[in-house]
Structures are given as C-alpha cells and as structure tokens.
C-alpha atoms as a PDB file:
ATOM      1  CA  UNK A   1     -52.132 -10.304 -34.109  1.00  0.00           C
ATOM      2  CA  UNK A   2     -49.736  -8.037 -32.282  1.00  0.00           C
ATOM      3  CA  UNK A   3     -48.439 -11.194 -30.387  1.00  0.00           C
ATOM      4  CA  UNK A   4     -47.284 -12.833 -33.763  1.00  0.00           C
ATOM      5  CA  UNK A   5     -46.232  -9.574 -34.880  1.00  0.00           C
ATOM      6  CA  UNK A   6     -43.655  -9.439 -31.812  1.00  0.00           C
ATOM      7  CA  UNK A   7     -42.562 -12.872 -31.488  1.00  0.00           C
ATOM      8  CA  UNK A   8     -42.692 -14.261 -34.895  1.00  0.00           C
ATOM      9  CA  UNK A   9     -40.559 -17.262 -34.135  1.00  0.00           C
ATOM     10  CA  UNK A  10     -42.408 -18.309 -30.916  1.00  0.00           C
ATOM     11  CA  UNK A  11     -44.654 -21.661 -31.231  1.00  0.00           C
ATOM     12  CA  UNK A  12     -46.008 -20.320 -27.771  1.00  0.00           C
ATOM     13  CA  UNK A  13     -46.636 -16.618 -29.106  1.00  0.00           C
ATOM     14  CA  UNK A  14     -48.793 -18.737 -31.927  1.00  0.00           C
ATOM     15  CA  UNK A  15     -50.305 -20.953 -29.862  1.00  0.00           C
ATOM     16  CA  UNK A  16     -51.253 -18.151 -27.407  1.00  0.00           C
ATOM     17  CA  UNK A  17     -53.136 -16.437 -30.243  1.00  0.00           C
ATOM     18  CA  UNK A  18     -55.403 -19.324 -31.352  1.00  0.00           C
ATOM     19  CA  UNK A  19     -56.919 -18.968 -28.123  1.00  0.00           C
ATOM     20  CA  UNK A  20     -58.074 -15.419 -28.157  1.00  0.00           C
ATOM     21  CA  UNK A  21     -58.914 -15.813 -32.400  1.00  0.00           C
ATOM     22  CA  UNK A  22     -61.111 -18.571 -31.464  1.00  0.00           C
ATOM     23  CA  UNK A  23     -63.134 -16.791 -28.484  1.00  0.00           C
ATOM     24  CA  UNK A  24     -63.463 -13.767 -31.129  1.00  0.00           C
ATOM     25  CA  UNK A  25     -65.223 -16.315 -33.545  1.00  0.00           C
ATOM     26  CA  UNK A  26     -62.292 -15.809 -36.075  1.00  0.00           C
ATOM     27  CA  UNK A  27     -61.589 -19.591 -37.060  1.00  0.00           C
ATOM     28  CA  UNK A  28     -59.615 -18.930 -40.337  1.00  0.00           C
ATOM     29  CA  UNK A  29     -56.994 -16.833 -37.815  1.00  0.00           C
ATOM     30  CA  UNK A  30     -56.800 -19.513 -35.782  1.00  0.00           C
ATOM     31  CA  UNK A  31     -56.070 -22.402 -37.969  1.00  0.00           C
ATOM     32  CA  UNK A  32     -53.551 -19.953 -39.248  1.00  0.00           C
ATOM     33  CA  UNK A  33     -52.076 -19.732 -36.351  1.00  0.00           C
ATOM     34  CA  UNK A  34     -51.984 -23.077 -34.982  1.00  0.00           C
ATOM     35  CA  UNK A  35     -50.445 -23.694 -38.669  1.00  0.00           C
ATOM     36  CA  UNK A  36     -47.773 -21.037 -37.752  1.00  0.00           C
ATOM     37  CA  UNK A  37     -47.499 -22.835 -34.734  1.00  0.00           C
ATOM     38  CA  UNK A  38     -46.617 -26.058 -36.092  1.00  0.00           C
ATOM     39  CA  UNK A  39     -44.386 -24.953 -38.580  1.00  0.00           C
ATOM     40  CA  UNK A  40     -41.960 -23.268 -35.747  1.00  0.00           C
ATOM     41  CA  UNK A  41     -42.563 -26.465 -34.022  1.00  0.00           C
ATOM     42  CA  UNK A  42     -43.543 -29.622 -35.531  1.00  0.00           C
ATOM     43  CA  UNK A  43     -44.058 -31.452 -32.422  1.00  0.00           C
ATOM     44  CA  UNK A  44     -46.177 -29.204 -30.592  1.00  0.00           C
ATOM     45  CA  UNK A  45     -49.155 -31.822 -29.583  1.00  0.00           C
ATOM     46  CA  UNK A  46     -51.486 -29.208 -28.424  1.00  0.00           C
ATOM     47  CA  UNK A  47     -51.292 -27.323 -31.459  1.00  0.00           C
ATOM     48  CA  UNK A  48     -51.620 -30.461 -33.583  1.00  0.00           C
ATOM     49  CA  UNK A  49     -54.640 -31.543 -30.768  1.00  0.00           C
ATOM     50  CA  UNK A  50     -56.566 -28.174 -30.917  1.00  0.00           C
ATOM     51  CA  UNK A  51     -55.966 -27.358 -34.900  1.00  0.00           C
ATOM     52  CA  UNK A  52     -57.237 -31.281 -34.986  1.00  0.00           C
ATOM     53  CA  UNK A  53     -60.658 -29.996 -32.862  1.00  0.00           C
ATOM     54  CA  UNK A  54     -60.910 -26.911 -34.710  1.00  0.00           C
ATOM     55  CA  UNK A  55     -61.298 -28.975 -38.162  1.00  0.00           C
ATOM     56  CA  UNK A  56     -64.176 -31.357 -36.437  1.00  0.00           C
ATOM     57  CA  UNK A  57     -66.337 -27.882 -35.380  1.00  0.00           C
ATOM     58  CA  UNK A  58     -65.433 -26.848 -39.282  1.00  0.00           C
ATOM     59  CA  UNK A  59     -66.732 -29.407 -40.626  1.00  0.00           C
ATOM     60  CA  UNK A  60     -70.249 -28.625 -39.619  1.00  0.00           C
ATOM     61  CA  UNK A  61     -70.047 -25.675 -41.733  1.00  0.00           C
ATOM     62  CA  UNK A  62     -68.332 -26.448 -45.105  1.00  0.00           C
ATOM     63  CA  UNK A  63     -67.972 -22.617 -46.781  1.00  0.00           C
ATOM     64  CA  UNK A  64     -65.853 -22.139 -43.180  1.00  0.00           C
ATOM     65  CA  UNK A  65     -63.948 -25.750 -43.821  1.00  0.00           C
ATOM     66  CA  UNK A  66     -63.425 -24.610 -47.612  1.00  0.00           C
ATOM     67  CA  UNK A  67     -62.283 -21.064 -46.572  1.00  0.00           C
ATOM     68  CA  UNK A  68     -59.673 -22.787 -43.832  1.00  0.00           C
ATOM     69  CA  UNK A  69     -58.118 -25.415 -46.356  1.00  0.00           C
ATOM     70  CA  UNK A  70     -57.698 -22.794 -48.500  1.00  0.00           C
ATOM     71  CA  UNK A  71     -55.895 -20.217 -45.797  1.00  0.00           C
ATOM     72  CA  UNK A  72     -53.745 -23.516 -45.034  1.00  0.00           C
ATOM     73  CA  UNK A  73     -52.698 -24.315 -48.527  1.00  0.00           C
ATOM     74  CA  UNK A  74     -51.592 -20.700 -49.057  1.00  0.00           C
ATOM     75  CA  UNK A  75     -49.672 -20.726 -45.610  1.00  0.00           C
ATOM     76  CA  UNK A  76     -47.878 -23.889 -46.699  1.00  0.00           C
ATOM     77  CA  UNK A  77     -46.397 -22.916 -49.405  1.00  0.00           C
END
C-alpha cells in the first residue's frame, strides 16, 4: 500500500493499513502488515490484539490460515 510505501518505518503507517486491507477482504495484506507493524514496534498491543483476532476469523477457513502462516514465515525471515 502507498501508505507503507511512504512511511516504511512507521508502526502507525502499518497499523493504519490493516484497517483498510481488512475492509477490502485482503487478510494475507493485513497480517502482513500488522507483522510489519510489530516488527517496527514490538510492543504495539493493538497490533499484537487485532493480528491476534485476525488469526481466530482465519481459522475458520484453513487454505486462508495456511496461506497467512506462510506470508508470515516469509516476512520473518
């Protein structure tokens, strides 16, 4: 997202993005960026909170939970 692209060191530029990623349906973006999120900032509880909420509607669908851990590993590393 342009935000990220712009700000790529902001935990709140991250976090704003999740927001608009999950109201476009695009989960996978989302967990990326709440992962983004936390790894500017480690202690950001809302990230942690709402990256915590997105996994528990994942689960319900386990090809989008497989296709998440997967974007995760690869962002981790």
């Amino acid at each position: 997202m342009r935000c990220l692209e712009l700000n790529p060191h902001s935990d709140d530029a991250a976090f704003n993005c999740t927001s608009v990623l999950e109201q476009l349906g695009d989960y996978d973006g989302a967990a990326q960026a709440y992962v983004q999120c936390l790894q500017i900032n480690p202690s950001h509880g809302e990230a942690l909170r709402h990256l915590n909420m997105l996994m528990d509607k994942l689960r319900g669908d386990s090809r989008a939970l497989i296709r998440h851990m997967s974007a995760w590993r690869r962002s981790t590393v």
